[in-house]
N, C-alpha and C. Protein backbone atom coordinates (compact mmCIF):
# COMPACT_ATOMS: atom_id res chain seq x y z
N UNK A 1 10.01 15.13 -7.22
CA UNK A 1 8.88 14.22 -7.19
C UNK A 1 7.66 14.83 -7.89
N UNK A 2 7.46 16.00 -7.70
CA UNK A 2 6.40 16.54 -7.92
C UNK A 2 6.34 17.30 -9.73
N UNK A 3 7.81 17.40 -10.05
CA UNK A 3 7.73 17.09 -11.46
C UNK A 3 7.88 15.83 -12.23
N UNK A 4 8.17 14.76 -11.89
CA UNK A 4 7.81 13.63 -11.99
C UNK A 4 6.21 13.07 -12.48
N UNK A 5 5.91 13.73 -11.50
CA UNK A 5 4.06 13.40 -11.37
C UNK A 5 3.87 13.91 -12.57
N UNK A 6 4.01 15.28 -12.81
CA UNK A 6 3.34 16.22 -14.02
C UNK A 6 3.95 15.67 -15.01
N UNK A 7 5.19 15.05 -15.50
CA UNK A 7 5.72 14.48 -16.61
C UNK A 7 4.31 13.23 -16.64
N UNK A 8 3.98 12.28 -16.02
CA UNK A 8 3.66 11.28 -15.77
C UNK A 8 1.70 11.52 -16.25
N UNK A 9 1.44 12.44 -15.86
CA UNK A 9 0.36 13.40 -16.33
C UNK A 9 0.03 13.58 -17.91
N UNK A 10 1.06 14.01 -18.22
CA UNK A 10 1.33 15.00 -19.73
C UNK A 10 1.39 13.18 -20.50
N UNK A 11 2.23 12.22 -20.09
CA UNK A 11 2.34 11.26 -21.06
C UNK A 11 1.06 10.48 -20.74
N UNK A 12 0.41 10.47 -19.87
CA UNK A 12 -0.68 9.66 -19.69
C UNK A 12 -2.18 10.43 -20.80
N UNK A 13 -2.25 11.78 -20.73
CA UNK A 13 -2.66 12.70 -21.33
C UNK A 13 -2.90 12.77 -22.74
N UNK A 14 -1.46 12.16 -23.42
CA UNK A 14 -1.15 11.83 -24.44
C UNK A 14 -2.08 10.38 -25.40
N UNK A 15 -1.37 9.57 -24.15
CA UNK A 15 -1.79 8.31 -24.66
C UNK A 15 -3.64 8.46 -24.50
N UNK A 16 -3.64 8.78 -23.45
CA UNK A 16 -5.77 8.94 -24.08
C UNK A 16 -6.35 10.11 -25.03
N UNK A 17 -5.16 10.89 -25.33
CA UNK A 17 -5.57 11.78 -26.85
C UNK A 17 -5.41 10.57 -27.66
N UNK A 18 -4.70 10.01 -28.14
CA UNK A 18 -4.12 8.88 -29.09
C UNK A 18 -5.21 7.90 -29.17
N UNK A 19 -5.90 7.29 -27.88
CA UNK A 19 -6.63 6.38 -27.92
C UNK A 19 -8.10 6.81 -27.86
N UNK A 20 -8.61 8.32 -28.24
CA UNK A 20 -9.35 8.59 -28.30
C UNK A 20 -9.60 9.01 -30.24
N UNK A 21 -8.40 9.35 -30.73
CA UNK A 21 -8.33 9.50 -31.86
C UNK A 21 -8.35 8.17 -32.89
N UNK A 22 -7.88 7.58 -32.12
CA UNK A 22 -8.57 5.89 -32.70
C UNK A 22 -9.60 5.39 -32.83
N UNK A 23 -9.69 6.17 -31.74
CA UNK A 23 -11.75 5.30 -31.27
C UNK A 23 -12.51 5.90 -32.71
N UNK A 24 -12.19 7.30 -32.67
CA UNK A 24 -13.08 7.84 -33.40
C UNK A 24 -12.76 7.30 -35.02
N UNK A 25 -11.79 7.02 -35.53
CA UNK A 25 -11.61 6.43 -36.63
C UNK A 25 -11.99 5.40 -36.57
N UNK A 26 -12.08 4.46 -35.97
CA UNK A 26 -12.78 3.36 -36.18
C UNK A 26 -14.54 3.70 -35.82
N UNK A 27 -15.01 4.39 -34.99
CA UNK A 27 -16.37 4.98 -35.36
C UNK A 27 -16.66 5.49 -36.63
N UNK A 28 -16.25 6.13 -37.11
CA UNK A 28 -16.66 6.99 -38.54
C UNK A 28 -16.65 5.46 -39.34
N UNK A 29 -15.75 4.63 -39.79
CA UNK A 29 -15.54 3.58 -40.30
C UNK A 29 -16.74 2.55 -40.07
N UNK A 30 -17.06 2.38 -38.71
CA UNK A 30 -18.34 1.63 -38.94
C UNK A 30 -19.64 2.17 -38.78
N UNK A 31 -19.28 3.47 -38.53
CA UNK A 31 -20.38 4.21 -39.31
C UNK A 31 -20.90 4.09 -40.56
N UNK A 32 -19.89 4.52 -41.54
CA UNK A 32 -19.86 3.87 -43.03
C UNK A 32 -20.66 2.39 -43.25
N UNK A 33 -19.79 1.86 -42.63
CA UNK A 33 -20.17 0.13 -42.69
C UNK A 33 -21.57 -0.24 -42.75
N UNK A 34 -22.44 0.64 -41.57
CA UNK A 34 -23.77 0.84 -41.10
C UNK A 34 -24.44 1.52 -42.18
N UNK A 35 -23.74 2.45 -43.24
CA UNK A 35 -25.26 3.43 -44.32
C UNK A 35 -24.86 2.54 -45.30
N UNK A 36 -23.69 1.75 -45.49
CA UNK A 36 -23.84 1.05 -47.24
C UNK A 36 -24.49 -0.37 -47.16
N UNK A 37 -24.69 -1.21 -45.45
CA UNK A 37 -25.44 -1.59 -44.99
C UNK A 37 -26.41 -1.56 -45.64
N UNK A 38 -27.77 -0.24 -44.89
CA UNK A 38 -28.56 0.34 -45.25
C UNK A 38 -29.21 0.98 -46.53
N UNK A 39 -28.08 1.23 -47.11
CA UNK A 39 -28.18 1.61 -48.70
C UNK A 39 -28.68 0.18 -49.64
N UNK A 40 -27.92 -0.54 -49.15
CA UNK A 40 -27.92 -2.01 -49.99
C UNK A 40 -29.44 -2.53 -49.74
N UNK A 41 -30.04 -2.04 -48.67
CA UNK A 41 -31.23 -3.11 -48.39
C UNK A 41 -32.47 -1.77 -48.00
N UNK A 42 -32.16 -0.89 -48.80
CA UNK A 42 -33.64 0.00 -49.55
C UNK A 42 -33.63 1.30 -48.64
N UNK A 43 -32.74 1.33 -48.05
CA UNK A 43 -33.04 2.75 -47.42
C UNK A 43 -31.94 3.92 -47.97
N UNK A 44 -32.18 4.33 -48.74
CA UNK A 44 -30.92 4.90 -49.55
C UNK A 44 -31.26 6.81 -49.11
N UNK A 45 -32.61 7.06 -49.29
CA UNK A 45 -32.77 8.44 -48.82
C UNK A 45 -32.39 8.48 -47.30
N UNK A 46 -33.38 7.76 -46.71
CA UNK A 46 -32.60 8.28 -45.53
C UNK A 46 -31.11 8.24 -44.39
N UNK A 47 -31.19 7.31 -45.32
CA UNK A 47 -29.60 6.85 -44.77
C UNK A 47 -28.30 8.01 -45.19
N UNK A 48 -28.75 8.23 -46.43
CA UNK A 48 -27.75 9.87 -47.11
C UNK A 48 -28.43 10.88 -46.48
N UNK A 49 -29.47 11.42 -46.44
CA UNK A 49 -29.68 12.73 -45.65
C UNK A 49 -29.46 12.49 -43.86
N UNK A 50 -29.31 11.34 -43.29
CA UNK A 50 -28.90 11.05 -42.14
C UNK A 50 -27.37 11.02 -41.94
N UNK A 51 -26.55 10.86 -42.84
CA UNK A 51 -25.44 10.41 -42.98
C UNK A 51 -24.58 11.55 -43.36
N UNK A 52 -25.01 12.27 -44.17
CA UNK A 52 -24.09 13.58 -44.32
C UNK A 52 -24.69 14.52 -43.19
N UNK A 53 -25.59 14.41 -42.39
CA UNK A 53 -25.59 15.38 -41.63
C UNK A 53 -24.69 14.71 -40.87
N UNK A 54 -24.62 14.04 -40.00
CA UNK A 54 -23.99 13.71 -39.02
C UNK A 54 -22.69 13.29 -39.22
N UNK A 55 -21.95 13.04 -40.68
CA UNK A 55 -20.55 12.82 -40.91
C UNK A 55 -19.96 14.11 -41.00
N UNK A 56 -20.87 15.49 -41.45
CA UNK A 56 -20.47 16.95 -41.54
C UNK A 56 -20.28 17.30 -40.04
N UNK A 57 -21.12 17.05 -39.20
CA UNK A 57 -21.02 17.06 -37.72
C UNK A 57 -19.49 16.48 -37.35
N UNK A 58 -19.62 15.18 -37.39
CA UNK A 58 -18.45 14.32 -37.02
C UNK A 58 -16.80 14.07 -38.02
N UNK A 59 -16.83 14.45 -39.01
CA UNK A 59 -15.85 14.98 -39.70
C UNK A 59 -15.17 16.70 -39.84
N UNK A 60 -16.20 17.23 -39.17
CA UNK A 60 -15.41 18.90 -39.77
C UNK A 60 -15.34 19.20 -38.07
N UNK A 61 -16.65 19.48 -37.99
CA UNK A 61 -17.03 20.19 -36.34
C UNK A 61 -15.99 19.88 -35.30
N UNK A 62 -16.44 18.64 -35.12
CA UNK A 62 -15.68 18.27 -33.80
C UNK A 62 -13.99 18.12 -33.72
N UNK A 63 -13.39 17.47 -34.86
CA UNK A 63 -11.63 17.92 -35.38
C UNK A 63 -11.48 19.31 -34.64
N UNK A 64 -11.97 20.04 -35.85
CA UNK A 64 -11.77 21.51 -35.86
C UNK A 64 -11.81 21.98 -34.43
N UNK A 65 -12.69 21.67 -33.50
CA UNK A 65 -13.00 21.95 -32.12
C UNK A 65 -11.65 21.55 -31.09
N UNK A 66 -11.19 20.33 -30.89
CA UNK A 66 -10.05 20.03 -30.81
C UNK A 66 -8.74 20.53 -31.23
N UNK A 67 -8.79 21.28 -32.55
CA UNK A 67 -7.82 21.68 -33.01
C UNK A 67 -7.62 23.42 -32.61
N UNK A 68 -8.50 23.94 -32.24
CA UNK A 68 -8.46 25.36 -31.66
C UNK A 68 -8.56 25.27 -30.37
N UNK A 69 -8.66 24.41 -29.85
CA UNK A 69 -8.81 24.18 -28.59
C UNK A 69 -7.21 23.81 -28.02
N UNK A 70 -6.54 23.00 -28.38
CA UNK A 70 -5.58 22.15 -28.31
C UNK A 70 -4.21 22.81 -29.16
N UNK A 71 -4.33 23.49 -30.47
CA UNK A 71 -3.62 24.04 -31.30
C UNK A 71 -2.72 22.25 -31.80
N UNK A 72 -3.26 21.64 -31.81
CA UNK A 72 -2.39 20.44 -31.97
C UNK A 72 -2.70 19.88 -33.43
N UNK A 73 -1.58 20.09 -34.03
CA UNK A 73 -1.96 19.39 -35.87
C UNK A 73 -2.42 18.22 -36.05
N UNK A 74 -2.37 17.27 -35.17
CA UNK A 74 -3.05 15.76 -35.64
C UNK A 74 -4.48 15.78 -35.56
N UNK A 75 -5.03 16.72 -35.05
CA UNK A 75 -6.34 17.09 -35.29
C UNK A 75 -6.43 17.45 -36.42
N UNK A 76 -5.62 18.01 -36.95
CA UNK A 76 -6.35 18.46 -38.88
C UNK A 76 -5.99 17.45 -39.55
N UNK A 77 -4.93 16.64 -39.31
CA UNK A 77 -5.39 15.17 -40.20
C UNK A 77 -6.45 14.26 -39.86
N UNK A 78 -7.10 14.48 -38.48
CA UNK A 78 -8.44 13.40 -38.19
C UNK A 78 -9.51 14.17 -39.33
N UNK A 79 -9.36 15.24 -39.11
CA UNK A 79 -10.36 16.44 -40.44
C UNK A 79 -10.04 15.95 -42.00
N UNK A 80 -9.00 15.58 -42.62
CA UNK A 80 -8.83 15.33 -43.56
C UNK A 80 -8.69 14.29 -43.93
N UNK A 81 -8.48 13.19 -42.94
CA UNK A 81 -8.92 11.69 -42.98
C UNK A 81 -10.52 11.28 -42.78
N UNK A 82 -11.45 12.33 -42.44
CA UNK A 82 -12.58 11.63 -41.73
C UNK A 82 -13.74 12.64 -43.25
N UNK A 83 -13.02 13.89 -43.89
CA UNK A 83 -13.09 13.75 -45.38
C UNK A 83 -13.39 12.96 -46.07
N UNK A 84 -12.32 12.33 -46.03
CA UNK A 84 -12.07 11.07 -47.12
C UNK A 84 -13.14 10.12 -47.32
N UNK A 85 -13.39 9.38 -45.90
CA UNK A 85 -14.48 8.45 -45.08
C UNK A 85 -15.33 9.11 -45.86
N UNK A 86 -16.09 10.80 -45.64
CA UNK A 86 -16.95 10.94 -46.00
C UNK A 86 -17.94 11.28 -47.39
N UNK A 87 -16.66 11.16 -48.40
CA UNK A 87 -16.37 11.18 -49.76
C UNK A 87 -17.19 9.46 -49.97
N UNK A 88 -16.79 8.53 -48.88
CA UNK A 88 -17.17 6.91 -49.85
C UNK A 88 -18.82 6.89 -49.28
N UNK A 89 -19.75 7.26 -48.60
CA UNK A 89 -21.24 7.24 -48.89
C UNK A 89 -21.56 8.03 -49.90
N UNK A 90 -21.17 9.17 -50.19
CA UNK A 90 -21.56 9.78 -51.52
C UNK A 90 -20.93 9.44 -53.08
N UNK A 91 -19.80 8.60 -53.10
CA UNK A 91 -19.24 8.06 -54.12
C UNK A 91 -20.52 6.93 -54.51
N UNK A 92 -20.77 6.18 -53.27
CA UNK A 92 -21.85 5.16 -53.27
C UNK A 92 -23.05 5.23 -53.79
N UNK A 93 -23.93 6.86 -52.92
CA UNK A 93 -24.64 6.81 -54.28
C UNK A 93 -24.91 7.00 -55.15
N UNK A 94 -23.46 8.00 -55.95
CA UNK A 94 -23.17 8.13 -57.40
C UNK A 94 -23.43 6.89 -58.28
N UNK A 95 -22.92 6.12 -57.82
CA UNK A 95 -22.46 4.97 -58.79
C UNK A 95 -23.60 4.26 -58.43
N UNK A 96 -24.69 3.91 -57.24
CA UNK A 96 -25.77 3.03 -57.20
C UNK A 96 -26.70 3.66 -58.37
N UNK A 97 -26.54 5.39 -58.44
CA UNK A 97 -27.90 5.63 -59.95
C UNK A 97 -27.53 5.39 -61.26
N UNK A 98 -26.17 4.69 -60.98
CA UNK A 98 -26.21 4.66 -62.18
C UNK A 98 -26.36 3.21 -63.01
């Protein structure tokens, strides 16, 4: 019974790592949504010096934190997916100077 429980633990454990790693992809995502928003309708400085701080925060830091913490590899793809994310505000305002 009492390994039962702990199986029951470990998969429950699971599923709110999973549904926490979602959350956050869809945060970073409308994060985004929110600075090209902002970009579009005149706030372009502060929305990029607001935006890479806090996507450097929320793309490297916190993964990485999870991932030494946890030793668990799907944390370094939230790091290299949340990259990516943070590659399209600065692609954005490449191409808006120009």
């Amino acid at each position: 019974m009492e390994q039962e429980q702990i199986m029951n633990d470990r998969n429950n454990d699971k599923l709110r790592n999973r549904f926490f790693k979602i959350a956050y992809i869809l945060f970073v995502l409308a994060f985004n949504a929110l600075l090209f928003f902002l970009r579009e309708h005149g706030f372009a400085w502060e929305a990029s010096v607001f935006s890479y701080l806090f996507l450097t925060i929320l793309s490297v830091l916190w993964p990485a934190y999870l991932y030494f913490k946890t030793k668990n590899k799907e944390n370094l793809l939230l790091i290299v997916f949340a990259l990516a994310i943070w590659g399209l505000p600065l692609l954005s305002t490449l191409t808006k100077g120009r």
